[in-house]
Protein backbone atom coordinates (compact mmCIF):
# COMPACT_ATOMS: atom_id res chain seq x y z
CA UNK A 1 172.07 157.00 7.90
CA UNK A 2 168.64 157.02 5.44
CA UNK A 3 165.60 158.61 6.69
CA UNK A 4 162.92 155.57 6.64
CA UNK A 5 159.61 157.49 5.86
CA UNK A 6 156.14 156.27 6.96
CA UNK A 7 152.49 156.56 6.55
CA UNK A 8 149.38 155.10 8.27
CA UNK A 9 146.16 154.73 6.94
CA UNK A 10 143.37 154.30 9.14
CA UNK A 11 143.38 155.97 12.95
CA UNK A 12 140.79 153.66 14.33
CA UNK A 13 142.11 151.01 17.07
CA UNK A 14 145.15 149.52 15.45
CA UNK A 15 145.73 153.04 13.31
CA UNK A 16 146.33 154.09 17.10
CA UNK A 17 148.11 151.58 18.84
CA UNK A 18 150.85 151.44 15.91
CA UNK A 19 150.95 155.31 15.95
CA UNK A 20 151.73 154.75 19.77
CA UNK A 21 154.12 152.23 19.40
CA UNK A 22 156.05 153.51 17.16
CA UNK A 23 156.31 156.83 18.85
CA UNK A 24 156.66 155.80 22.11
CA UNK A 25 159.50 153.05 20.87
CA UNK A 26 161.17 155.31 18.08
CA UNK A 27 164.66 155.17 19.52
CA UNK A 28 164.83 151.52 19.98
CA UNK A 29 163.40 151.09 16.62
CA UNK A 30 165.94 153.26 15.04
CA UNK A 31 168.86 151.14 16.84
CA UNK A 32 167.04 147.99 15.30
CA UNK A 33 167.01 149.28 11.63
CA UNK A 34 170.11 151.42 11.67
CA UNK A 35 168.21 154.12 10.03
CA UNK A 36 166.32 157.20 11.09
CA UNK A 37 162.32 156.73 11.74
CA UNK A 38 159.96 159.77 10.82
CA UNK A 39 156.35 159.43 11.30
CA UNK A 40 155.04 161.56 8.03
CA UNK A 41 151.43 161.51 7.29
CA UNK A 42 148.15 159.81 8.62
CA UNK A 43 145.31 159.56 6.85
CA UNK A 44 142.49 159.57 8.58
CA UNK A 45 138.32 158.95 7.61
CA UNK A 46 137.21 161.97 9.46
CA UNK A 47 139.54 165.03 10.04
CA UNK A 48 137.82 166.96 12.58
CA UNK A 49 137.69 164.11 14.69
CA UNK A 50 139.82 164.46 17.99
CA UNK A 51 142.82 162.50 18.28
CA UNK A 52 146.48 162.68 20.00
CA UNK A 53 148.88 162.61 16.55
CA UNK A 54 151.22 165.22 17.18
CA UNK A 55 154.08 162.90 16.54
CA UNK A 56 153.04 162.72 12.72
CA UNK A 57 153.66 165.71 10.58
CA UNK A 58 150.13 165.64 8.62
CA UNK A 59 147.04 164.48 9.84
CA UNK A 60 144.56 164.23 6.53
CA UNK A 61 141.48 163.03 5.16
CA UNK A 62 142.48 163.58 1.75
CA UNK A 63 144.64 160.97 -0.44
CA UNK A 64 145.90 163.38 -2.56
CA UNK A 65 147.35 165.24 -0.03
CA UNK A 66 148.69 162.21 2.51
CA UNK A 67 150.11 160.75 -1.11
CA UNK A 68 152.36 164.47 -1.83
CA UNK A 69 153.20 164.47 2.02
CA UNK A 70 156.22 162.04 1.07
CA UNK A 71 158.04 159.61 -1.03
CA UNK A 72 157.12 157.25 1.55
CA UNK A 73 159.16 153.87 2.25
CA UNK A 74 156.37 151.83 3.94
CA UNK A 75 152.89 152.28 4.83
CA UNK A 76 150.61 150.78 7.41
CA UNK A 77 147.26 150.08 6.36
CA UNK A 78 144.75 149.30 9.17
CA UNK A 79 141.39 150.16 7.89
CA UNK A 80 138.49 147.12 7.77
CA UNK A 81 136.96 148.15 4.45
CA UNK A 82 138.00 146.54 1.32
CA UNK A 83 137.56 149.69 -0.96
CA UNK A 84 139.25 152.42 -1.18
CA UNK A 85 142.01 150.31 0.91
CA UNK A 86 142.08 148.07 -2.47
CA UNK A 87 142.86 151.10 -4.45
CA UNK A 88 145.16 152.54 -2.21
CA UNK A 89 147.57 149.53 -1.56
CA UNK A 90 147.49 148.62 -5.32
CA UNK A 91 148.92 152.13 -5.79
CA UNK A 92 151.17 152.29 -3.09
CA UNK A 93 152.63 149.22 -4.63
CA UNK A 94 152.91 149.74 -8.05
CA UNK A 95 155.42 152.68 -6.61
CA UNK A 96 157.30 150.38 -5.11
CA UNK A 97 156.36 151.41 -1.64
CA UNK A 98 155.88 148.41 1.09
CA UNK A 99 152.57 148.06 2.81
CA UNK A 100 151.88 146.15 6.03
CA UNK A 101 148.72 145.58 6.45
CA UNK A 102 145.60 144.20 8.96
CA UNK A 103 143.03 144.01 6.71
CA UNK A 104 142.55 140.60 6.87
CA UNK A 105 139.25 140.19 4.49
CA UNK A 106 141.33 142.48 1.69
CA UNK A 107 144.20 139.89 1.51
CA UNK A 108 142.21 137.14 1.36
CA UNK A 109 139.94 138.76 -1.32
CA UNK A 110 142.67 140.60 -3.27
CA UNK A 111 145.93 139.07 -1.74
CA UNK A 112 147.01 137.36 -5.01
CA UNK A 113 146.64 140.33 -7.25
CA UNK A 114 148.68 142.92 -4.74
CA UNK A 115 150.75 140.35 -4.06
CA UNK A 116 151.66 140.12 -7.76
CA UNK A 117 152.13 144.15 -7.92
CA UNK A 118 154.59 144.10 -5.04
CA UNK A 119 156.59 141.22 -6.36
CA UNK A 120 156.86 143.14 -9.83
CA UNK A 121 157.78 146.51 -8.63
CA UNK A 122 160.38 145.24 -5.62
CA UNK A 123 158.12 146.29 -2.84
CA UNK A 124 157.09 144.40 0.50
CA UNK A 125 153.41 143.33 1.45
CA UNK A 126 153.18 141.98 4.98
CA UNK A 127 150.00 140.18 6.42
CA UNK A 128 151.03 138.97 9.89
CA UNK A 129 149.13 141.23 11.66
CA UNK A 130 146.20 140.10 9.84
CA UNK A 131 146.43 136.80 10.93
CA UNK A 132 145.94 135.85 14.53
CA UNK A 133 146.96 139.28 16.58
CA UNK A 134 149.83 138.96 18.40
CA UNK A 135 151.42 135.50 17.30
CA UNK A 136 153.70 135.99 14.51
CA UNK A 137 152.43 132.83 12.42
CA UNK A 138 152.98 134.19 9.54
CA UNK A 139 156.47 135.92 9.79
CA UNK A 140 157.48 132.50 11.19
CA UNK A 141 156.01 130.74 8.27
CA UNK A 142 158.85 133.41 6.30
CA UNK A 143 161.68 132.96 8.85
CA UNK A 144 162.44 130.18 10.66
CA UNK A 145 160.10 127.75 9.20
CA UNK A 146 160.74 129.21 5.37
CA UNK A 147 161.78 125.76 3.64
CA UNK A 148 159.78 123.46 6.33
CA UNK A 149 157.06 121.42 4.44
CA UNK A 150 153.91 121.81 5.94
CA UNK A 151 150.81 119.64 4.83
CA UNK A 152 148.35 120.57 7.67
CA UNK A 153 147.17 123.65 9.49
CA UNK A 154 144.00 123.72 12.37
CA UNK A 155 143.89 126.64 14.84
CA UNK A 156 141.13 128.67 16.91
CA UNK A 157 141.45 131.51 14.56
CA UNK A 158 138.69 133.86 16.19
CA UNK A 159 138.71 135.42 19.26
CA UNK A 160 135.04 136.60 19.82
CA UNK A 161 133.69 133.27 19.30
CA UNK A 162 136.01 131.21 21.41
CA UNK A 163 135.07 133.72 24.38
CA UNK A 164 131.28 133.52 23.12
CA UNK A 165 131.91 129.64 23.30
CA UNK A 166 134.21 129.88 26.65
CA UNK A 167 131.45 131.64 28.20
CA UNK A 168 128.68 128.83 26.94
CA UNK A 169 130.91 126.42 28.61
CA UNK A 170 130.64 128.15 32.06
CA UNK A 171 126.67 128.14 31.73
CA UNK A 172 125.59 131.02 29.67
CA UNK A 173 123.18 130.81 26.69
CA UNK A 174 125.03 131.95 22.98
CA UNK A 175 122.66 135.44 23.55
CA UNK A 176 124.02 135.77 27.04
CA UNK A 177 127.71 134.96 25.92
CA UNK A 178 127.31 137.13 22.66
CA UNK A 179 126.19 140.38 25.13
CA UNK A 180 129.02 139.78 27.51
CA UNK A 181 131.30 139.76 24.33
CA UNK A 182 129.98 143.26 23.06
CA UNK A 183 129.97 144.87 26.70
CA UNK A 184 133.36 143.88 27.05
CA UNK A 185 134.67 145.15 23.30
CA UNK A 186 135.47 142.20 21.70
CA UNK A 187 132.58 141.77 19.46
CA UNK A 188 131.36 144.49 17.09
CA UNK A 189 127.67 145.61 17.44
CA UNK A 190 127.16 143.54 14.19
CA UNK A 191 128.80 140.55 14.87
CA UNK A 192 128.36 138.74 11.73
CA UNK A 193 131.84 138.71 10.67
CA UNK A 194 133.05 136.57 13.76
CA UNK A 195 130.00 134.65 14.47
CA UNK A 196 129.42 133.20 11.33
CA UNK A 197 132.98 132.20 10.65
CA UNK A 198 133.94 134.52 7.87
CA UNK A 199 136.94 136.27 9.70
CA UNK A 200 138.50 133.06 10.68
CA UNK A 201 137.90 132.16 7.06
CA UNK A 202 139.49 134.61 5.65
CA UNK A 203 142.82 133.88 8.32
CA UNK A 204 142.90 130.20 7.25
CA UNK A 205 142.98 131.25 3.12
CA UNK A 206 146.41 133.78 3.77
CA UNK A 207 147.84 130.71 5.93
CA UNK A 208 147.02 128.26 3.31
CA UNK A 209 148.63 130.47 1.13
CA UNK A 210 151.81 130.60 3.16
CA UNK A 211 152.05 126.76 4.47
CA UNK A 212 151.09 125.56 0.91
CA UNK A 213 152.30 128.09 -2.10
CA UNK A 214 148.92 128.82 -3.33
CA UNK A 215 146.24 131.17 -2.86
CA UNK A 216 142.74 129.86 -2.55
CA UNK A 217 139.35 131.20 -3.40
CA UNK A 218 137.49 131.95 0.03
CA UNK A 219 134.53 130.03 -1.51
CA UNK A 220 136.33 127.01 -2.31
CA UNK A 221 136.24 126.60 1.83
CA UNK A 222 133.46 125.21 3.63
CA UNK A 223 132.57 127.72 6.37
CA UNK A 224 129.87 127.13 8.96
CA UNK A 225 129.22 129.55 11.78
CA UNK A 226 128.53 129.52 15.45
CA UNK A 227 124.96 130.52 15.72
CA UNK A 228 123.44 126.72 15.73
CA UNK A 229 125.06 125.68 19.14
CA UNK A 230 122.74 124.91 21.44
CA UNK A 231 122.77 124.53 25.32
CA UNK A 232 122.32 120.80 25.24
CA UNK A 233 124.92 120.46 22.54
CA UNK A 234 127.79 122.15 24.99
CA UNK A 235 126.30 119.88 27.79
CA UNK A 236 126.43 116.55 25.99
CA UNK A 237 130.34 117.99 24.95
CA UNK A 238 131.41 118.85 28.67
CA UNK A 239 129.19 115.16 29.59
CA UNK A 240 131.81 113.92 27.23
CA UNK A 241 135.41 115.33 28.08
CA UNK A 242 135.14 117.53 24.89
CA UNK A 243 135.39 121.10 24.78
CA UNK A 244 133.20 122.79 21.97
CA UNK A 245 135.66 125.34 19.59
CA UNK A 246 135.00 127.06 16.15
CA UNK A 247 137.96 124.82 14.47
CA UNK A 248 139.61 126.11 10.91
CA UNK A 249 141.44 123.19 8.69
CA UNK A 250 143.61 122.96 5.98
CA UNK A 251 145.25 119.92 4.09
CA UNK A 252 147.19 120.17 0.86
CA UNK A 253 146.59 116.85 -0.66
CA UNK A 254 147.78 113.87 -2.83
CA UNK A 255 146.17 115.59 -6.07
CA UNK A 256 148.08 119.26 -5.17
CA UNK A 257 144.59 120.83 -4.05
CA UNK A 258 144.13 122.48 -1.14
CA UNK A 259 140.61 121.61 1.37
CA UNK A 260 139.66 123.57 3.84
CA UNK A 261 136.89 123.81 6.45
CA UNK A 262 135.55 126.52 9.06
CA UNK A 263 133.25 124.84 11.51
CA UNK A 264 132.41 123.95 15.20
CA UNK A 265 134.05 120.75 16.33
CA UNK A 266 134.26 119.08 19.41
CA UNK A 267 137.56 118.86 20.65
CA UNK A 268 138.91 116.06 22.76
CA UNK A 269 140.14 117.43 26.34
CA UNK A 270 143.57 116.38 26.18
CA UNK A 271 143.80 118.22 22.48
CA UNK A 272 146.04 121.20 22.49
CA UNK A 273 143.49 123.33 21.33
CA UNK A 274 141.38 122.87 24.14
CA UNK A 275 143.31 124.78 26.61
CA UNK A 276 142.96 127.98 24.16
CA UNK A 277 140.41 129.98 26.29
CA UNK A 278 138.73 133.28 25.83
CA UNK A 279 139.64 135.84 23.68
CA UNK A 280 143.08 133.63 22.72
CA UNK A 281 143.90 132.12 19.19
CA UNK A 282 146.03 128.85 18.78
CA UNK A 283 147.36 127.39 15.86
CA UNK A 284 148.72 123.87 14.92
CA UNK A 285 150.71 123.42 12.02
CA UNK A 286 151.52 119.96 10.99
CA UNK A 287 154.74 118.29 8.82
CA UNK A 288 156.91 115.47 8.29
CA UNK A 289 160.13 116.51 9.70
CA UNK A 290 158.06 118.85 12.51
CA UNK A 291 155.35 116.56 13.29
CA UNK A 292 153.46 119.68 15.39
CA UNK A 293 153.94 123.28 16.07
CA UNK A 294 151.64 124.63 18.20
CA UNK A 295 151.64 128.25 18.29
CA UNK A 296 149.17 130.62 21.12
CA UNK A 297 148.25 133.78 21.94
CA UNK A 298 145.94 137.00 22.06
CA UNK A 299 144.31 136.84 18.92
CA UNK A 300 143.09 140.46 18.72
CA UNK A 301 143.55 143.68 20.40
CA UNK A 302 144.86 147.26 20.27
CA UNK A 303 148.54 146.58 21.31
CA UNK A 304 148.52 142.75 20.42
CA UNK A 305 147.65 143.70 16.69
CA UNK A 306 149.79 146.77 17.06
CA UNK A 307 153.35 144.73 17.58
CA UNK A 308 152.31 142.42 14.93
CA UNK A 309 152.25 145.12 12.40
CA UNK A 310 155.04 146.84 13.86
CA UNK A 311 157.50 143.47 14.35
CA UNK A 312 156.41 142.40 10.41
CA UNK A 313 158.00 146.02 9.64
CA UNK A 314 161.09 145.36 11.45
CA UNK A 315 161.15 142.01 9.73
CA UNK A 316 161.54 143.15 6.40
CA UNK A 317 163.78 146.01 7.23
CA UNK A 318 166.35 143.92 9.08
CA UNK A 319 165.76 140.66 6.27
CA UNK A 320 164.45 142.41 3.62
CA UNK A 321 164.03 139.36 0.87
CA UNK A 322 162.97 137.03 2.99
CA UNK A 323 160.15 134.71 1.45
CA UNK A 324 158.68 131.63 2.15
CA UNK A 325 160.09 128.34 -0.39
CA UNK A 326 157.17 125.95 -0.45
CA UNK A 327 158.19 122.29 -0.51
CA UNK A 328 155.36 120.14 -1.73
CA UNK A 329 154.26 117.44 0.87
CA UNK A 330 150.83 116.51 0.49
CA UNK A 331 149.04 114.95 3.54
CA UNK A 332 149.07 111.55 3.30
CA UNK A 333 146.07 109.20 3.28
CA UNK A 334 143.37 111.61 4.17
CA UNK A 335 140.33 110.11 5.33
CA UNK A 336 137.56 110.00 2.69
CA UNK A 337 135.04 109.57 6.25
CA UNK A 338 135.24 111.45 9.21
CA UNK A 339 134.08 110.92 12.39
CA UNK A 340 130.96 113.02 13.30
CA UNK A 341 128.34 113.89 16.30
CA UNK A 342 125.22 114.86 14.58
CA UNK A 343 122.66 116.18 16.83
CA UNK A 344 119.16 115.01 15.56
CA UNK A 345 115.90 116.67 17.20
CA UNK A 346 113.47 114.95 18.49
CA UNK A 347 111.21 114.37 15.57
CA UNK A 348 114.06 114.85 12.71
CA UNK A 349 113.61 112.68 9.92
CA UNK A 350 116.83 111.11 9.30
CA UNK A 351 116.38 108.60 6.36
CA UNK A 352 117.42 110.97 3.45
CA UNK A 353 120.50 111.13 4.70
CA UNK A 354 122.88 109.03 2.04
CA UNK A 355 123.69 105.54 2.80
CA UNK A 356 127.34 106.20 2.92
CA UNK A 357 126.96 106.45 6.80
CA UNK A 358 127.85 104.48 9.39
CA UNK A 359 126.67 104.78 13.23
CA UNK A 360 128.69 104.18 16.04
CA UNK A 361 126.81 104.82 19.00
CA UNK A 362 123.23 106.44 19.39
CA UNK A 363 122.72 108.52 22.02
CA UNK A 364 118.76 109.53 23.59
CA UNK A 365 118.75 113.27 25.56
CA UNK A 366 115.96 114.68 26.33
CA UNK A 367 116.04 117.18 23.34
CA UNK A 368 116.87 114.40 20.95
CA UNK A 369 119.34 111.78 19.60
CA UNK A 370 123.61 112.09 19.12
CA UNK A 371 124.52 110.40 16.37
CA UNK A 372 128.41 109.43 16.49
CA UNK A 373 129.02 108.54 13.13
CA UNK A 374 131.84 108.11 10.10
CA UNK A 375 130.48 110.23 7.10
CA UNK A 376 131.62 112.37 4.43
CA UNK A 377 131.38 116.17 4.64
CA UNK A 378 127.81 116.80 3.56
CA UNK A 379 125.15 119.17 4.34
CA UNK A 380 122.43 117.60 6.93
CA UNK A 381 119.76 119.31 7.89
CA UNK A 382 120.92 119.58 11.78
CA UNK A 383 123.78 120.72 13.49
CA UNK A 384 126.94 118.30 13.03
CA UNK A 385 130.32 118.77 14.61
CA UNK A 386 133.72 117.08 13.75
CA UNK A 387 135.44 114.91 16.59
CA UNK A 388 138.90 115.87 16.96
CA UNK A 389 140.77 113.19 19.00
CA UNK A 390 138.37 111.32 21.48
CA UNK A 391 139.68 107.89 20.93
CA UNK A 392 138.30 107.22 24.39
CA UNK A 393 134.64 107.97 24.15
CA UNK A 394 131.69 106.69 22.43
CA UNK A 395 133.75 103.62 21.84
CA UNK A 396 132.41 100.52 20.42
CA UNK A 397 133.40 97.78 18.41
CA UNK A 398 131.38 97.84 15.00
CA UNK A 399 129.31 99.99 13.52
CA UNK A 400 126.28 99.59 11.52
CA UNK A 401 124.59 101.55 8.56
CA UNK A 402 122.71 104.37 9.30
């Protein structure tokens, strides 16, 4: 029986809750792996911080040091920075040591280049506890769905802002919602990140990447954030049987390229993403032969993040080669128009908007017009939300140019 050797870096939230579950599950772990577990080094921002580690044998703030601790046989990394993590997984890497990792904005900025240096040098580099928290998406995307074409992903992919936008459904303004978010832990104290979609962005890129072969350049996605809802848009929405959700899209289409989209849609109430609530994620994938998976779940956390990171280790251990073979099934017939609310204020000058626009119903609230409409995706200069679904409402039989 080996001796599997491993290394954290980064003690901060996750850092601790995979330190904890692997400690606290080390003899079940062993039984899973066959192989002996030892806890070796953590390295840490800030040594003479206090923190329970006694179950590693080297607590350090110096790479040099946590690097000669041990020939190491995987490594979590858990910090949120993308340098000196960069550095340090390229090297790990190169050595042939696996890295699991939850630094979701360094795989989607670097992904394809460490990607590369594990697949050269033999060694493993696992992302599903980037993506999504506790649901395995993306060691499911490997296993059981790993020669399953899929040509279309949309998921809540953010937890702070569907509880931000839960909470703006019950009544409270986006300040009030945002507040309750921070006193309660699950937004930073800045918030940018969440609020103005990048995190989710950077989620839909590494499952684009799995569903469709390819990795994509974060700015070659549209990504619009959450900070333009207004009261009146959540209460025309709930008026409407639609629930209001920060929606992330992805279609591999008929020319091989991939499109993809970050921004708040309203959501038909029979949709399965609607019942996604609070701090949860949910994720649709779409195929031929599947039609729709629909995968939910705590998207962040200590011990939801944790088990991802720990489970995506067991993974390779137990399957070791297992990778993902991408069959190519473009979307078919994607719409070149899609249906649209715009919300116009009262006073908004609409007529340099392009003709390519067709109304299907105008709407007068007190604070100004909604604007159903089939359009391209285009930049207008108020807030516009995608209809998902909603057959049912705002139904008429022609519409007429804008």
């Amino acid at each position: 029986m080996k001796t599997v050797k491993i290394g954290i870096i980064g003690f901060g939230t996750v850092g601790t809750g995979i330190y904890e579950r692997i400690t606290s599950t080390q003899r079940a772990l062993q039984q899973m792996v066959s192989d002996r577990i030892e806890l070796v080094s953590i390295l840490v921002k800030d040594q003479s911080k206090q923190r329970q580690s006694e179950g590693a044998k080297l607590v350090t703030s110096s790479w040099d040091l946590f690097r000669e601790a041990a020939t190491y046989d995987v490594v979590f990394e858990v910090t949120n920075v993308v340098e000196p993590a960069r550095t340090y997984t390229e090297s790990l890497l190169a050595e042939g040591v696996s890295v699991v990792t939850a630094n979701k904005k360094l795989v989607a900025l670097h992904g394809k280049e460490l990607e590369a240096v594990a697949l050269s040098s033999g060694a493993y580099y696992g992302y599903d506890a980037a993506v999504c928290g506790a649901i395995p998406i993306v060691n499911v995307l490997q296993s059981a769905l790993a020669t399953t074409a899929i040509n279309g992903i949309s998921g809540i992919l953010n937890g702070t802002t569907n509880f931000i936008l839960t909470e703006m459904d019950s009544g409270k303004t986006y300040q009030q919602a945002l507040d309750e978010a921070q006193r309660l832990g699950y937004a930073e104290t800045d918030p940018t990140s969440d609020v103005e979609g990048y995190d989710a962005l950077y989620k839909l890129t590494l499952l684009a990447r799995l569903c469709f072969g390819q990795w994509v350049d974060i700015s070659a996605f549209e990504r619009q954030g959450i900070g333009g809802i207004e009261p009146w848009h959540v209460r025309v929405a709930k008026e409407n049987q639609f629930a209001l959700k920060l929606v992330g899209t992805s279609f591999l289409q008929q020319d091989g390229s991939i499109t993809g989209t970050v921004k708040p849609a309203f959501v038909e109430e029979t949709h399965l993403l609607v019942g996604v609530n609070g701090v949860a994620n949910g994720i649709l994938l779409q195929g031929k032969d599947i039609q729709q998976l629909f995968f939910a779940g705590p998207g962040a956390g200590q011990e939801a993040t944790a088990n991802s990171a720990v489970e995506d280790f067991i993974l390779h251990e137990k399957g070791k080669r297992l990778r993902r073979t991408v069959l190519s099934q473009p979307a078919s017939n994607m719409p070149q128009l899609q249906k649209q609310l715009w919300f116009v204020p009262t006073g908004a000058d609409v007529s340099d908007v392009s003709s390519n626009i067709h109304v299907w119903e105008r709407r007068r609230e007190k604070e100004g017009d909604v604007l159903l409409v089939t359009a391209p995706l285009l930049e207008v200069p108020y807030q516009s939300y995608q209809v998902i679904g909603g057959e049912h409402v705002f139904k008429q039989e022609q519409a007429h140019a804008l």
